[in-house]
C-alpha atoms as a PDB file:
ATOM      1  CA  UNK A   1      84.440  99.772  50.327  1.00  0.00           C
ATOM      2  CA  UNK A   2      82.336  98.432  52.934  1.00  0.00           C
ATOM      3  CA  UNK A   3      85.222  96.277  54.520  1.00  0.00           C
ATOM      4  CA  UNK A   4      86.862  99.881  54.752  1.00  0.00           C
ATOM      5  CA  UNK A   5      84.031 101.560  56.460  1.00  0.00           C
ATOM      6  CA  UNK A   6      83.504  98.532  58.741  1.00  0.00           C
ATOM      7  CA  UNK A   7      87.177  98.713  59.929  1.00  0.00           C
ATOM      8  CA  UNK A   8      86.923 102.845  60.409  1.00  0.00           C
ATOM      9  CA  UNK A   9      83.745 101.979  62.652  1.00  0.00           C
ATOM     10  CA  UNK A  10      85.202  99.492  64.514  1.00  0.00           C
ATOM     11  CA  UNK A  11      88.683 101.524  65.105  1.00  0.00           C
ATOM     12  CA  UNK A  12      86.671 104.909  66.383  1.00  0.00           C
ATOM     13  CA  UNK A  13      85.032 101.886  68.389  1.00  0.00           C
ATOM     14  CA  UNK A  14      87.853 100.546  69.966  1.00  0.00           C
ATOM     15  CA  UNK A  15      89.495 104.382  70.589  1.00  0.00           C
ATOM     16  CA  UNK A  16      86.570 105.588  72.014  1.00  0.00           C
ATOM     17  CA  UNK A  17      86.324 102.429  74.858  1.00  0.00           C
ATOM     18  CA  UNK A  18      89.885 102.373  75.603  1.00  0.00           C
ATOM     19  CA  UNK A  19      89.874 106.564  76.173  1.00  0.00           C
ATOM     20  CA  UNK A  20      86.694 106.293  78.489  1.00  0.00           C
ATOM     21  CA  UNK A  21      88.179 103.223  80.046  1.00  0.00           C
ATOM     22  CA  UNK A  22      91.986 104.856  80.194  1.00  0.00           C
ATOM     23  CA  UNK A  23      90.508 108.389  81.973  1.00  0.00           C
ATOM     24  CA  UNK A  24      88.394 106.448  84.321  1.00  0.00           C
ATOM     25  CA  UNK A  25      91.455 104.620  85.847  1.00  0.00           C
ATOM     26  CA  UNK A  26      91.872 106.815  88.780  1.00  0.00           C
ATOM     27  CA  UNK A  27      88.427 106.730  89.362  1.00  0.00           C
ATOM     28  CA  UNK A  28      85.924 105.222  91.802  1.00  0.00           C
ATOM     29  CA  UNK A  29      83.001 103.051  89.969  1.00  0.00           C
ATOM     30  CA  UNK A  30      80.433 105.126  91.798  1.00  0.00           C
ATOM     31  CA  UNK A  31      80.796 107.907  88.981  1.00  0.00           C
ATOM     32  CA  UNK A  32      80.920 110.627  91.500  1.00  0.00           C
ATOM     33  CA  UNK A  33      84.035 112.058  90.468  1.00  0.00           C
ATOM     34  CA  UNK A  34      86.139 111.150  93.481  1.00  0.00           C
ATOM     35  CA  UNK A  35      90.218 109.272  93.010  1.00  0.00           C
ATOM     36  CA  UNK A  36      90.628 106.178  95.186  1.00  0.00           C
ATOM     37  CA  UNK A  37      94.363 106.867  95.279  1.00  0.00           C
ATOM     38  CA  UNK A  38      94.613 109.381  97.976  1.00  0.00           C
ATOM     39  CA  UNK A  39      97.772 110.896 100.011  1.00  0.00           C
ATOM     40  CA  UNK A  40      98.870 111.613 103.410  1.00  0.00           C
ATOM     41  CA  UNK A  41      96.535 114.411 103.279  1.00  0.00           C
ATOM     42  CA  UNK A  42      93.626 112.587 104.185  1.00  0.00           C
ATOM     43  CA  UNK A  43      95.065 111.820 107.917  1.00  0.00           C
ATOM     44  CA  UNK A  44      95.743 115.397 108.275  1.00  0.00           C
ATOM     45  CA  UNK A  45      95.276 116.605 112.141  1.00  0.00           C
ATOM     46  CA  UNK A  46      94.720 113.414 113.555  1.00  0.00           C
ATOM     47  CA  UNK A  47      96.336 111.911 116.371  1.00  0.00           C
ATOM     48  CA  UNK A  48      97.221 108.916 117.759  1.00  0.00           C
ATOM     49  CA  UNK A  49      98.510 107.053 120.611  1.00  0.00           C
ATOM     50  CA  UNK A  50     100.144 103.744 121.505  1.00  0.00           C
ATOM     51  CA  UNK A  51      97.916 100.974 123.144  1.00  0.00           C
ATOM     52  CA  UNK A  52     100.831 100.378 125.950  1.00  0.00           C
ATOM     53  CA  UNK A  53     103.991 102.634 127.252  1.00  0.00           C
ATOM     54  CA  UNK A  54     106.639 101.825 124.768  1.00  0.00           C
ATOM     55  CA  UNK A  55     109.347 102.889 126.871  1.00  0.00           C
ATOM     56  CA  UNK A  56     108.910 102.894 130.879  1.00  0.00           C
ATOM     57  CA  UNK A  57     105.924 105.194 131.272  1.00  0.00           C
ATOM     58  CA  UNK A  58     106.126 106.595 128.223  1.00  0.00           C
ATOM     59  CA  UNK A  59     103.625 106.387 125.250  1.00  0.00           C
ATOM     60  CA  UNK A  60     104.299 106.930 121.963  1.00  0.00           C
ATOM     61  CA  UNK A  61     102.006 109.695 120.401  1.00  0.00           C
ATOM     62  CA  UNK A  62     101.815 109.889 116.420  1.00  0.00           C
ATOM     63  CA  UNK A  63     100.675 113.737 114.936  1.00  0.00           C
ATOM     64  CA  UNK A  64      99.699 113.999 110.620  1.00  0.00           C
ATOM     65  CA  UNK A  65      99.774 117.796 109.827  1.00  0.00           C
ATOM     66  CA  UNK A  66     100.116 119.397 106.497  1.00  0.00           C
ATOM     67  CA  UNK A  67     101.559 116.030 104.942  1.00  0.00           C
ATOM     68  CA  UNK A  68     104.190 115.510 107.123  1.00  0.00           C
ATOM     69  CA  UNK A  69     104.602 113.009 110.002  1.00  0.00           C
ATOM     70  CA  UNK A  70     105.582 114.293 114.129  1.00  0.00           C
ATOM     71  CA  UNK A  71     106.099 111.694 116.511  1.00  0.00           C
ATOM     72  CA  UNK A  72     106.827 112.038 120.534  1.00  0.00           C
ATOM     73  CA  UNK A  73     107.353 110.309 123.230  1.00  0.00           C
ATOM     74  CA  UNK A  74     104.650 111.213 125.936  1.00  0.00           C
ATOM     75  CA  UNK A  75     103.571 110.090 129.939  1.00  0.00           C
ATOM     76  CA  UNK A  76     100.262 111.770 129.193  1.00  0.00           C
ATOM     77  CA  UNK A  77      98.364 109.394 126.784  1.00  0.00           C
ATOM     78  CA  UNK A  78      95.157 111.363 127.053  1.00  0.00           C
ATOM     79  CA  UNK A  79      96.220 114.480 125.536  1.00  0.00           C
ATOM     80  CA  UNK A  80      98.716 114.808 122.701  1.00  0.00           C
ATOM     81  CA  UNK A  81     101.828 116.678 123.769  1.00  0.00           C
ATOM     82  CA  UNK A  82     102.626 119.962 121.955  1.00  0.00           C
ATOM     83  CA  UNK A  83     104.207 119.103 118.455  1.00  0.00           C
ATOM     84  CA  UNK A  84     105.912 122.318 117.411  1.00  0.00           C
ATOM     85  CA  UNK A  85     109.113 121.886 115.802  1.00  0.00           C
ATOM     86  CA  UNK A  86     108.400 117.804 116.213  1.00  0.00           C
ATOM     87  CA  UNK A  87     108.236 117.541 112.104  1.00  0.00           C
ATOM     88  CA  UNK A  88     109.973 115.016 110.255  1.00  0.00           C
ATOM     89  CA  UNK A  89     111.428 117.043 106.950  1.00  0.00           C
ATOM     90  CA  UNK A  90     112.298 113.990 105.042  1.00  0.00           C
ATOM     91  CA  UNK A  91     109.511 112.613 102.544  1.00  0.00           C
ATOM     92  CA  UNK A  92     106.718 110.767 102.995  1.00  0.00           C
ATOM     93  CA  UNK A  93     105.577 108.595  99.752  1.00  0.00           C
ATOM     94  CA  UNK A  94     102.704 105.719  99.194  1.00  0.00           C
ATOM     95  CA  UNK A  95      99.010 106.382  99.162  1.00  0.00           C
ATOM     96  CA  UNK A  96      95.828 104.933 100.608  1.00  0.00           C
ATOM     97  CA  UNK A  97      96.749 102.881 103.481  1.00  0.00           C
ATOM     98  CA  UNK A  98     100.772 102.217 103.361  1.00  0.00           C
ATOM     99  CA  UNK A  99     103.076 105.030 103.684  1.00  0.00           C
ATOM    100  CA  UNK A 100     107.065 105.124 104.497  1.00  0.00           C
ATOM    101  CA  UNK A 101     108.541 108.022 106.462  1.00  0.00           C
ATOM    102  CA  UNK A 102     112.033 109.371 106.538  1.00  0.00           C
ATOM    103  CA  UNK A 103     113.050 112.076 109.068  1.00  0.00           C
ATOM    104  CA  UNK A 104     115.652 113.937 106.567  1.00  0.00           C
ATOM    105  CA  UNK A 105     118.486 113.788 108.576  1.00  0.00           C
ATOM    106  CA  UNK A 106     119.472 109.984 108.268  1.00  0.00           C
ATOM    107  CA  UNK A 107     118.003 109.256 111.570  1.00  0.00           C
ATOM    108  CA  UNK A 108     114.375 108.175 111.139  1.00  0.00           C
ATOM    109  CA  UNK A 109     112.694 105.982 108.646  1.00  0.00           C
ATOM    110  CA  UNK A 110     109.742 103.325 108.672  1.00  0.00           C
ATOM    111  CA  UNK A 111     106.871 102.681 107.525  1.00  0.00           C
ATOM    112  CA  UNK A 112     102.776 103.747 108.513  1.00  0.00           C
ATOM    113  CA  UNK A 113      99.873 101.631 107.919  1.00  0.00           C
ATOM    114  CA  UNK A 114      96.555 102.901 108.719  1.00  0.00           C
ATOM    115  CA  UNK A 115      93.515 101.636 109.505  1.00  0.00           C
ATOM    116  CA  UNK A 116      89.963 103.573 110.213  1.00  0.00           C
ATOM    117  CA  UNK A 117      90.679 103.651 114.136  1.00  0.00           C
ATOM    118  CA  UNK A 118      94.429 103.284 113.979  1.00  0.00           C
ATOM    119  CA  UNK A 119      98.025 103.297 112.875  1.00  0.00           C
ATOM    120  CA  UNK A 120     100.932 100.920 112.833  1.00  0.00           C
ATOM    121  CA  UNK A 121     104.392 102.155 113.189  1.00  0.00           C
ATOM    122  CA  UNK A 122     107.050  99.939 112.150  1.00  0.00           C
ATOM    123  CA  UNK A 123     110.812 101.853 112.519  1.00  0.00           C
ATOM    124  CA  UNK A 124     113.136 100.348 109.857  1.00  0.00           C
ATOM    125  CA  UNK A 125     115.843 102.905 111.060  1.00  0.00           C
ATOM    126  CA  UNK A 126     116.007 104.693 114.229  1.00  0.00           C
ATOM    127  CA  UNK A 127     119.453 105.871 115.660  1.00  0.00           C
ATOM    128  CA  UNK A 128     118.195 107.227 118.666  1.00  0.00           C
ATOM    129  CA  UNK A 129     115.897 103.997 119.884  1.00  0.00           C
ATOM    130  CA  UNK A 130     118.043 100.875 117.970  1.00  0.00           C
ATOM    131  CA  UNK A 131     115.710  98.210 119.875  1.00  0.00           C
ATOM    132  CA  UNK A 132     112.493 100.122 118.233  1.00  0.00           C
ATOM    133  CA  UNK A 133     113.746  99.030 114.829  1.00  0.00           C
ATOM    134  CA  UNK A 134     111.452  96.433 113.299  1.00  0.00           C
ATOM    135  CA  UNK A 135     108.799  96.080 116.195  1.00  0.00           C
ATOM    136  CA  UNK A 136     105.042  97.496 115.222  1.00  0.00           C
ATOM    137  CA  UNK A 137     103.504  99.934 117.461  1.00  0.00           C
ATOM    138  CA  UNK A 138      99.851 100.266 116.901  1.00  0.00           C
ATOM    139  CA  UNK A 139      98.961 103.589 117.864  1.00  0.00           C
ATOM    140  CA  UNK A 140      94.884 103.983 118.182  1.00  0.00           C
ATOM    141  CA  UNK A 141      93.507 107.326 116.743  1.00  0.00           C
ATOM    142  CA  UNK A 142      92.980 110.043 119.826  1.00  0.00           C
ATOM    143  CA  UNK A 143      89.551 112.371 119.377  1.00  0.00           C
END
């Protein structure tokens, strides 16, 4: 009888760690609530430009806004051109850091890694710009 009860002990035991352990996993350590996994989201209304003209005077601007990616060419690189209508459609998936972009319309895709001042753009597809495919362009957050 006691082997019995030991065995229930241990079981609600075991349950009871793994659940705590299980609904912590998304988590931070610091008990304060808050996920480290976050989306796109958290670069919403930020802007960025490129360190150098990308192509003859023109820089390379990068625009986050209600999850979805904008990017423009630009001879101004001290004020972010006007992004209306600049939207990429397509879907942007990852979290934290690393990101990939597609436009929607099979023109457009690469990847975004960010950093706290910047972001690196790295085209794997663009029809419009072929010799921008697989180059990085780190574009330095603009406040």
């Amino acid at each position: 009888m006691s082997k019995k009860i030991s065995t229930i002990f241990l079981s609600l035991f075991l349950i009871g760690i793994l659940s705590v352990s299980c609904s912590n996993s998304d988590k931070t350590g610091a008990g304060d609530g808050s996920t480290t996994t976050k989306g796109i989201e958290q670069y919403n209304n930020n802007f960025y430009v490129s360190t150098s003209a990308v192509l003859g005077s023109a820089y390379l601007w990068v625009s986050i806004k209600d999850g979805k990616v904008g990017m423009f060419p630009n001879d101004n690189n001290t004020t972010p051109p006007d992004f209306t209508g600049k939207y990429m459609t397509g879907p942007i998936t990852g979290s934290g850091t690393d990101y990939t972009f597609d436009s929607g319309d099979d023109t457009t895709a690469g990847t975004l890694k960010f950093s706290d001042t910047s972001v690196t753009v790295n085209f794997t597809k663009n029809t419009a710009m072929p010799s921008f495919e697989n180059k990085d362009f780190i574009c330095n957050i603009k406040k």
